[in-house]
C-alpha atoms as a PDB file:
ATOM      1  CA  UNK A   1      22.707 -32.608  -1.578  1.00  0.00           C
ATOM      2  CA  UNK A   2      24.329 -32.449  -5.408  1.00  0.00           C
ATOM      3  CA  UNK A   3      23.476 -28.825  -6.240  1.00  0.00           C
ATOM      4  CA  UNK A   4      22.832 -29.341  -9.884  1.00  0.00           C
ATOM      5  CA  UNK A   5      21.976 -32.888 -10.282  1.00  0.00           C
ATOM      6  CA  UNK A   6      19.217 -34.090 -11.385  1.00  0.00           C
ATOM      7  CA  UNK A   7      18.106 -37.284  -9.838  1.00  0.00           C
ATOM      8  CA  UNK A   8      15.655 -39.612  -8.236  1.00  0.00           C
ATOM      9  CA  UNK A   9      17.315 -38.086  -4.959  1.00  0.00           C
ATOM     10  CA  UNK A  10      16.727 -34.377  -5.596  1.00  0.00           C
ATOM     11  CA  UNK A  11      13.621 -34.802  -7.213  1.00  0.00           C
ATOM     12  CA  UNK A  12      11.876 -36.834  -4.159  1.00  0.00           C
ATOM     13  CA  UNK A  13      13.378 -34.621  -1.521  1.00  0.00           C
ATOM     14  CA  UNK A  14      11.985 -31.262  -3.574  1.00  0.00           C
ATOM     15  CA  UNK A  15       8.421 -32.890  -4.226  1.00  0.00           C
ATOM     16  CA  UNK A  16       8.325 -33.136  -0.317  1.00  0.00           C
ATOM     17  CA  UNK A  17       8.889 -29.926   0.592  1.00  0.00           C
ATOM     18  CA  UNK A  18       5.926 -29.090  -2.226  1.00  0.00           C
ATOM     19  CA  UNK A  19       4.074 -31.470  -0.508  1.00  0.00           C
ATOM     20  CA  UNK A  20       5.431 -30.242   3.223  1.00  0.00           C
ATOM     21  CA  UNK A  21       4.029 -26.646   1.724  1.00  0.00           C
ATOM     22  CA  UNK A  22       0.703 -28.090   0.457  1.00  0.00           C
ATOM     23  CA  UNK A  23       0.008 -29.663   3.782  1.00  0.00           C
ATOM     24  CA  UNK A  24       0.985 -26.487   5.571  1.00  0.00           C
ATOM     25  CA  UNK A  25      -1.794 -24.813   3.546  1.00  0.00           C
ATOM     26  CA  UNK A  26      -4.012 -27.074   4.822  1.00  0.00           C
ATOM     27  CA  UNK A  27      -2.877 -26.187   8.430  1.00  0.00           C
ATOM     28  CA  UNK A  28      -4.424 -22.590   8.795  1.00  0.00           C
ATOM     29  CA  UNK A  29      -6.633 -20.250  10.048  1.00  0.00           C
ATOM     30  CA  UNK A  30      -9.486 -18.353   7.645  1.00  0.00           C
ATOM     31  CA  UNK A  31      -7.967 -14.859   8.425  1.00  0.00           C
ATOM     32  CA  UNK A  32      -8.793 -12.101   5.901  1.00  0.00           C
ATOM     33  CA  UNK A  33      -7.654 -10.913   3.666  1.00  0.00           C
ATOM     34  CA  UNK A  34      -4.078 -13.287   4.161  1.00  0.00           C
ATOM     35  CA  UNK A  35      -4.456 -16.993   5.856  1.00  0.00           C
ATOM     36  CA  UNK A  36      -2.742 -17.919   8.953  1.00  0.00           C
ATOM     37  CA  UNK A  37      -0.764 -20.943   7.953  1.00  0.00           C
ATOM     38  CA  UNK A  38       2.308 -23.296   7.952  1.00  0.00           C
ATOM     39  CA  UNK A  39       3.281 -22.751   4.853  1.00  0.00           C
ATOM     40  CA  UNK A  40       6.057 -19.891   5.671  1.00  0.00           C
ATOM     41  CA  UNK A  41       7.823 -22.642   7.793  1.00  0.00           C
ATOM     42  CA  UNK A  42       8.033 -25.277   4.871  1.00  0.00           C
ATOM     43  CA  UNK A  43       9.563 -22.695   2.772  1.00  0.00           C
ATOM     44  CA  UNK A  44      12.063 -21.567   5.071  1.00  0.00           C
ATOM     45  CA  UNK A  45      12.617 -24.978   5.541  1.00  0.00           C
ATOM     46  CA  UNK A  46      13.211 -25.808   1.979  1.00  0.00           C
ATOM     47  CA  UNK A  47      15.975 -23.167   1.486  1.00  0.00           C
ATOM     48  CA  UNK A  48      18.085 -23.754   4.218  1.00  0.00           C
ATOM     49  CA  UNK A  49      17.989 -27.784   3.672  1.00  0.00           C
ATOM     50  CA  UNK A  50      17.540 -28.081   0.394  1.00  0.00           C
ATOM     51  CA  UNK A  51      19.622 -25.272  -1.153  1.00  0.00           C
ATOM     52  CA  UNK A  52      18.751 -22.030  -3.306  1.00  0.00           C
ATOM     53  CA  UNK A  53      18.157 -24.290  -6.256  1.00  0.00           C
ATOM     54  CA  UNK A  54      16.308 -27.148  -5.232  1.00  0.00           C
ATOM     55  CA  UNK A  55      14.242 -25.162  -1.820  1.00  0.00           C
ATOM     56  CA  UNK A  56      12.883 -22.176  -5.133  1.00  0.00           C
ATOM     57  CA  UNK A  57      12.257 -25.346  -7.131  1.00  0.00           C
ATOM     58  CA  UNK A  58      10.026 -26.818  -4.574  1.00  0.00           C
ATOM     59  CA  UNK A  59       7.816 -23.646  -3.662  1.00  0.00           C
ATOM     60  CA  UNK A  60       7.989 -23.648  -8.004  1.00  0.00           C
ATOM     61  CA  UNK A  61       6.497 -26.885  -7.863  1.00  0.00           C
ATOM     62  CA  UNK A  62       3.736 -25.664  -5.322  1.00  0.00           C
ATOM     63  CA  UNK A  63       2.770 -22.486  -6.869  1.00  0.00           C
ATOM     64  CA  UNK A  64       2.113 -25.136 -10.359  1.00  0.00           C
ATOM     65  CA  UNK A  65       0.104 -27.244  -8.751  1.00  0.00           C
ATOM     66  CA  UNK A  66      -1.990 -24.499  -7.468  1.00  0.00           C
ATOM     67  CA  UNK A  67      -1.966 -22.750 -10.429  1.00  0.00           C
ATOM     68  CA  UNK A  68      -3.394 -25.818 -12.655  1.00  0.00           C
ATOM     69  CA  UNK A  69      -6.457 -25.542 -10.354  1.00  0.00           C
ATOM     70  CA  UNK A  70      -5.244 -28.379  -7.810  1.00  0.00           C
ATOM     71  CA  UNK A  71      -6.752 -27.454  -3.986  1.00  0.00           C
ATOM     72  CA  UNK A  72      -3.315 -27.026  -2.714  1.00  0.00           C
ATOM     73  CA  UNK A  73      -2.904 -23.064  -1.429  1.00  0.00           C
ATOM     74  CA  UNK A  74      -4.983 -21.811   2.143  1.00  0.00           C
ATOM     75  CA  UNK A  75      -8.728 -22.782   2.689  1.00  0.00           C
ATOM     76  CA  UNK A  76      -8.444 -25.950  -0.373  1.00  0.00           C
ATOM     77  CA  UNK A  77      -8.030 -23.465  -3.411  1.00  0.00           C
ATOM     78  CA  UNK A  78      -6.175 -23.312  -6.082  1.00  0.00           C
ATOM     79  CA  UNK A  79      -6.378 -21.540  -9.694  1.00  0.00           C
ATOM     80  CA  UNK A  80      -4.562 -18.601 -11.262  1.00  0.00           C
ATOM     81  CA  UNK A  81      -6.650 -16.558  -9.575  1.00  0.00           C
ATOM     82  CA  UNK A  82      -5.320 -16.749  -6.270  1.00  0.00           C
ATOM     83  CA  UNK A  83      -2.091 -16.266  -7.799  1.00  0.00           C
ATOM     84  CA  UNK A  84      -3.469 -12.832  -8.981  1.00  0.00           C
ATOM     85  CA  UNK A  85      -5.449 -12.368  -5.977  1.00  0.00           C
ATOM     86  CA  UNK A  86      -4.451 -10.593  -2.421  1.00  0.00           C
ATOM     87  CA  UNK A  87      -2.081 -13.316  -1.354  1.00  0.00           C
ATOM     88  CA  UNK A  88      -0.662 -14.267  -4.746  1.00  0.00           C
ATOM     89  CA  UNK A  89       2.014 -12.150  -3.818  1.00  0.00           C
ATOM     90  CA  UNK A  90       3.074 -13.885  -0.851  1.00  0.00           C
ATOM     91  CA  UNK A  91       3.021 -17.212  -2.754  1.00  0.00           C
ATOM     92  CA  UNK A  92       5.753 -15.804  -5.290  1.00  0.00           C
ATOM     93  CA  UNK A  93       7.180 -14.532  -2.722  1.00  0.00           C
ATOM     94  CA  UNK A  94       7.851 -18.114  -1.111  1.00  0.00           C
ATOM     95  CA  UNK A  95      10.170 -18.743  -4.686  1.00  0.00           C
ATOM     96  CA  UNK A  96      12.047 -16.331  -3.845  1.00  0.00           C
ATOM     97  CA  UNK A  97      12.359 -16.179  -0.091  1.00  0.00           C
ATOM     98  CA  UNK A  98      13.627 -20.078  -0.384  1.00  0.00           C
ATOM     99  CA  UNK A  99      16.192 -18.922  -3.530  1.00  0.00           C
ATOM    100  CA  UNK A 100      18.048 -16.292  -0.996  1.00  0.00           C
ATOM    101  CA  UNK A 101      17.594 -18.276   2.242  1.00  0.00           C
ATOM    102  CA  UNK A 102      19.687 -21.037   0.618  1.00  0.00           C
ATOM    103  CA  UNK A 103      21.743 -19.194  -1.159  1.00  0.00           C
ATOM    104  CA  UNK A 104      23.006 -17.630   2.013  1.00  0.00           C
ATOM    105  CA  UNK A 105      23.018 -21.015   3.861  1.00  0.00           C
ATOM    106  CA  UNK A 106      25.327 -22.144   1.499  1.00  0.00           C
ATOM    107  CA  UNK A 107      27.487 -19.701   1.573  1.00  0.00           C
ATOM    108  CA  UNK A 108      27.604 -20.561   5.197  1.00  0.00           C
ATOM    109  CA  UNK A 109      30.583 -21.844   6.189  1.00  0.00           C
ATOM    110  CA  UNK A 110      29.480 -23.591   9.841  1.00  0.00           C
ATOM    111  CA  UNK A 111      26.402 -24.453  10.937  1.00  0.00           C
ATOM    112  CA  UNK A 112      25.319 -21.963  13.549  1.00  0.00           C
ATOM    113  CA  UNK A 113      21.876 -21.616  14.652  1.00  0.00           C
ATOM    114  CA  UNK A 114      21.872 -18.025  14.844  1.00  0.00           C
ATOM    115  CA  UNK A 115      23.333 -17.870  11.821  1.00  0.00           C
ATOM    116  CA  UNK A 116      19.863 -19.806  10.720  1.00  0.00           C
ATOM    117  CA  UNK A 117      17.696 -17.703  12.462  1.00  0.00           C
ATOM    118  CA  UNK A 118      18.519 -14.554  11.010  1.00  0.00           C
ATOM    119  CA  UNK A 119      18.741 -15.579   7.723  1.00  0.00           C
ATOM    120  CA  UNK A 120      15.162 -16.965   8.224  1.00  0.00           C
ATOM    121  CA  UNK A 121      14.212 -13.832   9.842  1.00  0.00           C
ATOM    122  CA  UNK A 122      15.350 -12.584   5.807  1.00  0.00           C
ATOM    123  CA  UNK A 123      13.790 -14.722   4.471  1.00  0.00           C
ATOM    124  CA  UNK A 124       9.985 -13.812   5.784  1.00  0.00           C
ATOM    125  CA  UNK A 125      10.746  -9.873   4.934  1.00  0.00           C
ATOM    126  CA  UNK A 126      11.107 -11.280   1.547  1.00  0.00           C
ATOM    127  CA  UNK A 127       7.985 -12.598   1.046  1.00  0.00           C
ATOM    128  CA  UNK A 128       6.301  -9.550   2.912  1.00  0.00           C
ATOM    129  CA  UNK A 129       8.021  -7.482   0.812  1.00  0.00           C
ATOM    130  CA  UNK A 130       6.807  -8.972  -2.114  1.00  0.00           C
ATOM    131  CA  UNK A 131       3.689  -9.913  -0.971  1.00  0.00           C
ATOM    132  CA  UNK A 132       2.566  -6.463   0.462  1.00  0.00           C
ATOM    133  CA  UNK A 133       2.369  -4.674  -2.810  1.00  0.00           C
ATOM    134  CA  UNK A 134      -0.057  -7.611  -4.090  1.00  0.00           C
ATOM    135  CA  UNK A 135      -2.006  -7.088  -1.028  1.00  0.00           C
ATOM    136  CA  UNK A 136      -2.121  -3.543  -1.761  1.00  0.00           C
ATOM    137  CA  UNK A 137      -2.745  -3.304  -5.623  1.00  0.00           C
ATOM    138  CA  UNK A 138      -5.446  -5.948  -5.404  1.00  0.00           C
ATOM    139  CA  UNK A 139      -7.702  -4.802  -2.376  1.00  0.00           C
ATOM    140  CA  UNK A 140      -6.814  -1.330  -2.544  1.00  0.00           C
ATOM    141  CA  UNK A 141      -6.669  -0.659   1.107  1.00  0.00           C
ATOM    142  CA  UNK A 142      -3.747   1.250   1.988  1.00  0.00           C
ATOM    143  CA  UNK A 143      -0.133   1.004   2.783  1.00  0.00           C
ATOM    144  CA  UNK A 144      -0.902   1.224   6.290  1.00  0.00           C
ATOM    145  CA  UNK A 145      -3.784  -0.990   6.179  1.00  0.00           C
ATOM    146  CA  UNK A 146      -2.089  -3.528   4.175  1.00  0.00           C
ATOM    147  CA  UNK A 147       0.448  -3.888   6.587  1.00  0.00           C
ATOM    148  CA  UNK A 148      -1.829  -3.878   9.721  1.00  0.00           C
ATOM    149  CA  UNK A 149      -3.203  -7.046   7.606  1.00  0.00           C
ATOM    150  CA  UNK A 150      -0.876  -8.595   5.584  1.00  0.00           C
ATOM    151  CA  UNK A 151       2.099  -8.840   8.424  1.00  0.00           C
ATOM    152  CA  UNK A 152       1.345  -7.439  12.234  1.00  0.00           C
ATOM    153  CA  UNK A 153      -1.112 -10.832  12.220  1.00  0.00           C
ATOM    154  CA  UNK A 154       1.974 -12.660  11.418  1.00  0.00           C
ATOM    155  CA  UNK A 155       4.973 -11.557  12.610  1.00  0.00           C
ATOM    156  CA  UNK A 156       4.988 -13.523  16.142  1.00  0.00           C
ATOM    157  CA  UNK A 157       3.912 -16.341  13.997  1.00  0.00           C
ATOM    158  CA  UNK A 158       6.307 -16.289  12.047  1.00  0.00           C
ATOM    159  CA  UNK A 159       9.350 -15.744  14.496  1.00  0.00           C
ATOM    160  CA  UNK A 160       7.970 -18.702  15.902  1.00  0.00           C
ATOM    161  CA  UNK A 161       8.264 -20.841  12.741  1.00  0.00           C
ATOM    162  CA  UNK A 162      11.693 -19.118  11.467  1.00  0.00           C
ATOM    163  CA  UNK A 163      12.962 -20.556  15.111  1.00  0.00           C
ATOM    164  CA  UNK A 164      11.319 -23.802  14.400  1.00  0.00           C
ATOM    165  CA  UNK A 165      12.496 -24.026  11.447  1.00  0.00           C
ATOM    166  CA  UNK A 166      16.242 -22.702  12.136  1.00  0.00           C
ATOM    167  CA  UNK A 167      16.341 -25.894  14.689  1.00  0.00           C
ATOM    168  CA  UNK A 168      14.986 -28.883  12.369  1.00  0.00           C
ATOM    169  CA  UNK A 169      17.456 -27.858   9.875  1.00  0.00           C
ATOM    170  CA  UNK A 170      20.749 -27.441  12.015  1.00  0.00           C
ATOM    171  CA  UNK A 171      19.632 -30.561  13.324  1.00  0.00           C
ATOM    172  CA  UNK A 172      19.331 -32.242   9.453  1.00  0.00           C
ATOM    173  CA  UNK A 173      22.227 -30.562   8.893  1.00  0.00           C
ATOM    174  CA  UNK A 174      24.114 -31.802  11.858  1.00  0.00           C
ATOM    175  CA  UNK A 175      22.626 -35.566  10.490  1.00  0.00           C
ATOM    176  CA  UNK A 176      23.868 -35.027   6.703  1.00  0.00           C
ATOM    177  CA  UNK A 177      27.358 -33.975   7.749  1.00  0.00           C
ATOM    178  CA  UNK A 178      27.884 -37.480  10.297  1.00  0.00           C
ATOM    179  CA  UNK A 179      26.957 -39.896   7.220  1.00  0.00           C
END
């Protein structure tokens, strides 16, 4: 993909990973205080085929329409207050995992599953790491606690999903560089 154009191209292929991340939203589990969803995949997704730019414009995208009040994050919500809420971290979080997942998939100089898989494996630290301290300031719980509910739930999860994810886009990847 043209890194810094902007076109018809680019712009369809980033409103589908928004709307890959709404739908994974819609694909979860009511698990509190933090969702069980498909989201995390999308956004791993959108760095590593999309780019830094274009994969931390797409979860950009998302965290809009969620924040104008469209139903798009976990259990049909949206609004600024989720953003501001326990899991708004995580959500910003998804910017920025995407940004440095593509950023070092570009930098990448052969494709290499492994390669993939451990940068996706960066990438969801990231958005724990960002998202925890939400968790945290908002509920008030407890390092300790926060953890034991805002990542142990997820972290098999979400191996699963960086895997998943690591394969569909060698595999696009694989596709782009034949045409």
């Amino acid at each position: 993909m043209g890194k810094d154009k902007i076109n018809i191209h680019n712009m369809t292929v980033i409103s589908m990973f928004s709307a890959l991340t709404v739908i994974g939203a819609f694909l979860s589990i009511p698990f509190s205080p933090v969702p069980i969803s498909l989201q995390s995949l999308f956004v791993l997704l959108s760095g590593m085929v999309l780019g830094s730019k274009n994969g931390a414009i797409s979860q950009l995208l998302y965290i809009f329409l969620g924040a104008i009040g469209l139903p798009v994050f976990s259990g049909f919500k949206g609004g600024l207050g989720i953003l501001f809420g326990p899991t708004g971290g995580f959500l910003f979080g998804f910017v920025v995992s995407s940004y440095i997942v593509g950023k070092i998939i570009e930098n990448c100089r052969k494709i290499n599953i492994l390669y993939y898989f451990i940068t996706g494996l960066l990438g969801a630290l990231i958005y724990y790491l960002i998202g925890i301290p939400q968790l945290l300031l908002i509920t008030q719980i407890g390092i300790k606690e926060s953890i034991m509910v805002g990542v142990m739930p997820f972290l098999i999860g979400d191996i699963l999903k960086v895997l998943i994810a690591s394969i569909i886009a060698v595999r696009i990847k694989f596709i782009l560089e034949l045409k």
